[in-house]
N, C-alpha and C. Protein backbone atom coordinates (compact mmCIF):
# COMPACT_ATOMS: atom_id res chain seq x y z
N UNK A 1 -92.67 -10.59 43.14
CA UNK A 1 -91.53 -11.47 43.00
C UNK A 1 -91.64 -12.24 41.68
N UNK A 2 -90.46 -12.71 41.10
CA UNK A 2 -90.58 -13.50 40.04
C UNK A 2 -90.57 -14.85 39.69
N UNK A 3 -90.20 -15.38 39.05
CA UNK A 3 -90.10 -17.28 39.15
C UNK A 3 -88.92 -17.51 39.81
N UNK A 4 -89.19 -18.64 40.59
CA UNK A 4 -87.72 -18.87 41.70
C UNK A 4 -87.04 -19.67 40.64
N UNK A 5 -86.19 -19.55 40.82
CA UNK A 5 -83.92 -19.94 39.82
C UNK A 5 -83.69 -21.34 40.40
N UNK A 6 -83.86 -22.26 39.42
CA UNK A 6 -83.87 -23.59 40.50
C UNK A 6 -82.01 -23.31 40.46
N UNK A 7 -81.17 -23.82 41.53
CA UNK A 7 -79.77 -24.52 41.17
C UNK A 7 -79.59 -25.55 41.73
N UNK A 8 -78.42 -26.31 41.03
CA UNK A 8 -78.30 -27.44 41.48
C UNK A 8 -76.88 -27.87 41.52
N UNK A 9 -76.25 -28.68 42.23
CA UNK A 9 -74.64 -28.77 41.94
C UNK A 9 -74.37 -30.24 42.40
N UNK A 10 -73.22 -31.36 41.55
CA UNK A 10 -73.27 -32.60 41.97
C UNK A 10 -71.88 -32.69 42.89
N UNK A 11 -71.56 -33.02 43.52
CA UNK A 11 -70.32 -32.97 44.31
C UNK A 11 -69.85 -34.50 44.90
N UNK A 12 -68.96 -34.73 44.82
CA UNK A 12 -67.82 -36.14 45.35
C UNK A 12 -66.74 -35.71 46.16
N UNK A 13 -66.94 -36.68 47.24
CA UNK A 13 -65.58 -36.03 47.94
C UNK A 13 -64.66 -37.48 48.04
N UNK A 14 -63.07 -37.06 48.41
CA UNK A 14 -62.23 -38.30 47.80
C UNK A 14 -61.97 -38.72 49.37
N UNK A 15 -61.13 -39.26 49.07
CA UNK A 15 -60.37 -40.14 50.08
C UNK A 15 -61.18 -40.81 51.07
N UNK A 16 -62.04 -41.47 50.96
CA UNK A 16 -63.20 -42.10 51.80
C UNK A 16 -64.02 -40.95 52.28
N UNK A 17 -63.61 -39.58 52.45
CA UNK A 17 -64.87 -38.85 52.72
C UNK A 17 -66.31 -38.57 52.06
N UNK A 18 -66.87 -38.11 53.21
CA UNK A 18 -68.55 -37.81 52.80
C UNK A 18 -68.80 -36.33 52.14
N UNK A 19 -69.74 -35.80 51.50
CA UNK A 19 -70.27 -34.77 51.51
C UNK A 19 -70.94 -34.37 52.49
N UNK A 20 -70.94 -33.45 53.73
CA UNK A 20 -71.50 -33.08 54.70
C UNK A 20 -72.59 -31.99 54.06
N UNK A 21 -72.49 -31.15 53.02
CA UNK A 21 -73.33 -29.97 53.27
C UNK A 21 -72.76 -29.48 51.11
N UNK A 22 -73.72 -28.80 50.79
CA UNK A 22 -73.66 -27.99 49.41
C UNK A 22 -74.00 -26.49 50.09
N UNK A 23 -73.26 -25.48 50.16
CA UNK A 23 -74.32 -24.13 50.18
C UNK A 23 -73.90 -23.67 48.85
N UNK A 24 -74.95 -22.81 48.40
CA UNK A 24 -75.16 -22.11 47.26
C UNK A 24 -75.30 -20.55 47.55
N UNK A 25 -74.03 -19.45 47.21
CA UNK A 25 -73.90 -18.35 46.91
C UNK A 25 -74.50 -17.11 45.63
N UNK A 26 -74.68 -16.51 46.26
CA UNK A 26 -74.66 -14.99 44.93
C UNK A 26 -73.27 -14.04 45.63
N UNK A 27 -72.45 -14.41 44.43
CA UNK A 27 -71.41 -13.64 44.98
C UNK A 27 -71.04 -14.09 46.42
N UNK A 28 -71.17 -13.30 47.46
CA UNK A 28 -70.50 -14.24 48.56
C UNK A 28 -72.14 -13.74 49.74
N UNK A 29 -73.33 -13.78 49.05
CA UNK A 29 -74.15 -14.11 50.11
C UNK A 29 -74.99 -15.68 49.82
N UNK A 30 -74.84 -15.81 50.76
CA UNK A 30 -75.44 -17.04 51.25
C UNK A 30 -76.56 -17.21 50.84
N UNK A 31 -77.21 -18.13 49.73
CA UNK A 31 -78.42 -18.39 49.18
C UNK A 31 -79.19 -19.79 50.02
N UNK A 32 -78.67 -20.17 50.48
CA UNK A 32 -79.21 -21.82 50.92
C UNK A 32 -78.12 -22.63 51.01
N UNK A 33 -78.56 -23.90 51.95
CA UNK A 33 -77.60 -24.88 51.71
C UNK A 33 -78.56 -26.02 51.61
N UNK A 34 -77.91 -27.51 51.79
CA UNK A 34 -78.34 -28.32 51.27
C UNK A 34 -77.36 -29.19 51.56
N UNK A 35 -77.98 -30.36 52.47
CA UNK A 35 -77.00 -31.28 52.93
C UNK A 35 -77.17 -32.73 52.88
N UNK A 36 -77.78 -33.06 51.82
CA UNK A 36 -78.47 -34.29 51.09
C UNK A 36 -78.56 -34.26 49.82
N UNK A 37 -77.99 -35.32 48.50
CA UNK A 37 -77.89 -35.23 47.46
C UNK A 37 -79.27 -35.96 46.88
N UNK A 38 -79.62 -34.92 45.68
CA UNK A 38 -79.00 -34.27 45.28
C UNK A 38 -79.31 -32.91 45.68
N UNK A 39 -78.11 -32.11 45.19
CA UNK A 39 -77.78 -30.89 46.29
C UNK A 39 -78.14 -30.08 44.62
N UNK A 40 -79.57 -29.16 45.61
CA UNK A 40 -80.16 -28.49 44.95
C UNK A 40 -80.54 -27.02 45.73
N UNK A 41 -81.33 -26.27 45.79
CA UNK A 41 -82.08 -24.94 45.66
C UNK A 41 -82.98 -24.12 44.82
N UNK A 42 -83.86 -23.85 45.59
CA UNK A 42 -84.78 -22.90 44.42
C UNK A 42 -84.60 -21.50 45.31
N UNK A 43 -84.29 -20.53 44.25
CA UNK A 43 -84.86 -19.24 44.81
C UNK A 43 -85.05 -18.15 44.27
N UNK A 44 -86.26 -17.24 45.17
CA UNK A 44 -87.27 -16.55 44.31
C UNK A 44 -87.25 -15.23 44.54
N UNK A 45 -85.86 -14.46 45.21
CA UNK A 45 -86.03 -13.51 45.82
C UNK A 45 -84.51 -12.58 45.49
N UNK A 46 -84.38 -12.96 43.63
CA UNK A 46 -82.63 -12.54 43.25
C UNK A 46 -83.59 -10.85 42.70
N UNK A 47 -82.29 -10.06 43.47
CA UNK A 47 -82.91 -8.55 42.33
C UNK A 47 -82.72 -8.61 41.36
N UNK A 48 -83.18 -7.68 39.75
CA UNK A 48 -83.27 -7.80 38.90
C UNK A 48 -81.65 -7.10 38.74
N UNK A 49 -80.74 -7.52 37.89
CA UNK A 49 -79.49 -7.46 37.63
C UNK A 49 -78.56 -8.84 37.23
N UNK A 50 -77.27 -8.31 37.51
CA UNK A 50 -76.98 -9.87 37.12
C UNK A 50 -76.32 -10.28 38.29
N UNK A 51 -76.06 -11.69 38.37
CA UNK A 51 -75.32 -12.09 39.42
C UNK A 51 -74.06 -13.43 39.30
N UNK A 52 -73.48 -13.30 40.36
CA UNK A 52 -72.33 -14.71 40.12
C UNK A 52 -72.87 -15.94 41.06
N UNK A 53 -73.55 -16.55 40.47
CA UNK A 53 -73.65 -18.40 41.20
C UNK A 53 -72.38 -19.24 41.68
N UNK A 54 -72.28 -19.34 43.03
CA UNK A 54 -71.34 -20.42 43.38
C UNK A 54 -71.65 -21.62 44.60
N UNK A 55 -71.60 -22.82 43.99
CA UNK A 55 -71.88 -23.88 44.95
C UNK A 55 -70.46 -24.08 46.10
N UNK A 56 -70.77 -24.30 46.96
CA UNK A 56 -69.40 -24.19 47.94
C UNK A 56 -69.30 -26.21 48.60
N UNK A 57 -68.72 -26.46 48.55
CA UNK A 57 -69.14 -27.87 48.67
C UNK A 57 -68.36 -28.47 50.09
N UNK A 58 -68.96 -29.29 51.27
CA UNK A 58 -67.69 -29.12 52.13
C UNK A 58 -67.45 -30.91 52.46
N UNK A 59 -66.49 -31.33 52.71
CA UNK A 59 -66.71 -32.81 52.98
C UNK A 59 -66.86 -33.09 54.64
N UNK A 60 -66.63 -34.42 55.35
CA UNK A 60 -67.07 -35.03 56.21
C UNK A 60 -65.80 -34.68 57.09
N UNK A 61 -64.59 -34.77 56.35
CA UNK A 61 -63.14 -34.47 56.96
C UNK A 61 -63.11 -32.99 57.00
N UNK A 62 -63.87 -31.97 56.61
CA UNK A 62 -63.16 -30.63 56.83
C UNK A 62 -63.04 -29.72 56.05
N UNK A 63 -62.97 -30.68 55.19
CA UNK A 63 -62.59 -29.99 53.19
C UNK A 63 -63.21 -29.38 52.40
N UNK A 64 -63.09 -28.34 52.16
CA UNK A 64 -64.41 -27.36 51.13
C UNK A 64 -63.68 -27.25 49.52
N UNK A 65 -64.15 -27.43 48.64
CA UNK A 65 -64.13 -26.49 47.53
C UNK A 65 -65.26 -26.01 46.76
N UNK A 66 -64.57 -24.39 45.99
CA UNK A 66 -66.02 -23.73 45.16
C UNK A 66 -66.35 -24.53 43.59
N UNK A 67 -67.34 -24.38 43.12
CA UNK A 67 -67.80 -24.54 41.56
C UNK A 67 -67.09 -23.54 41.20
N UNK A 68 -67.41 -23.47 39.84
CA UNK A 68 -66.76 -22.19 39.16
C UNK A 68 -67.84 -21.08 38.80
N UNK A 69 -67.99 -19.97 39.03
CA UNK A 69 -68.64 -19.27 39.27
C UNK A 69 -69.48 -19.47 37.64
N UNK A 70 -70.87 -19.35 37.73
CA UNK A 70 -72.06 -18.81 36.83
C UNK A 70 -72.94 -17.86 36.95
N UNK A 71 -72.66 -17.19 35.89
CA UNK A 71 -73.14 -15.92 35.40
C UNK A 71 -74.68 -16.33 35.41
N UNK A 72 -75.63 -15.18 35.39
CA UNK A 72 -76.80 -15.13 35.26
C UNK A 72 -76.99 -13.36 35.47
N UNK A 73 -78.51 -13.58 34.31
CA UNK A 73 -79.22 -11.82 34.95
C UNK A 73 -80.76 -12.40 34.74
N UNK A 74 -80.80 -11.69 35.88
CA UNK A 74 -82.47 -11.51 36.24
C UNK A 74 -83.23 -10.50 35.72
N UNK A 75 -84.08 -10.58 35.03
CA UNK A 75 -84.87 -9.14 34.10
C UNK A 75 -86.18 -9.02 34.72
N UNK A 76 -86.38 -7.92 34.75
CA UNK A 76 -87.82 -7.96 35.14
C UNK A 76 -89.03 -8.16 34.20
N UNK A 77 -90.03 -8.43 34.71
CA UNK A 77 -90.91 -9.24 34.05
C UNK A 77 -91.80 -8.21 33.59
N UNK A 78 -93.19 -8.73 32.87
CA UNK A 78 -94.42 -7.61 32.47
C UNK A 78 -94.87 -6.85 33.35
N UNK A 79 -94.55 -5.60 32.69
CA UNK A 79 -95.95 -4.65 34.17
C UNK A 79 -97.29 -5.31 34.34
């Protein structure tokens, strides 16, 4: 395995709501969540290729929105 990908994402939610939860995507699988700021992840287990990062953010009332997707590629390391 290679060095784990820290991410991290800051999120506000309006109208008197809370942030309940951050999960963090590759494309649309589920990397972790995180339900205490700051809303972070490490992980050490991306295949070598590239991928799309998205934080999904949800509030206290119900309310979700995504980050905007980030690019990344994973290379493999020294034999």
């Amino acid at each position: 395995q290679g060095q784990a990908v820290p991410l991290a994402a800051t999120a506000a939610a309006a109208d008197n709501a809370t942030i309940s939860k951050v999960e963090f995507y590759d494309d649309t699988k589920l990397l972790g969540t995180d339900t205490s700021a700051p809303y972070a992840l490490s992980v050490s287990d991306l295949a070598v290729g590239g991928h799309s990062l998205v934080a999904k953010a949800y509030d206290s009332m119900g309310a979700s929105a995504d980050s905007t997707p980030v690019g990344i590629t994973v290379s493999s390391g020294p034999t």
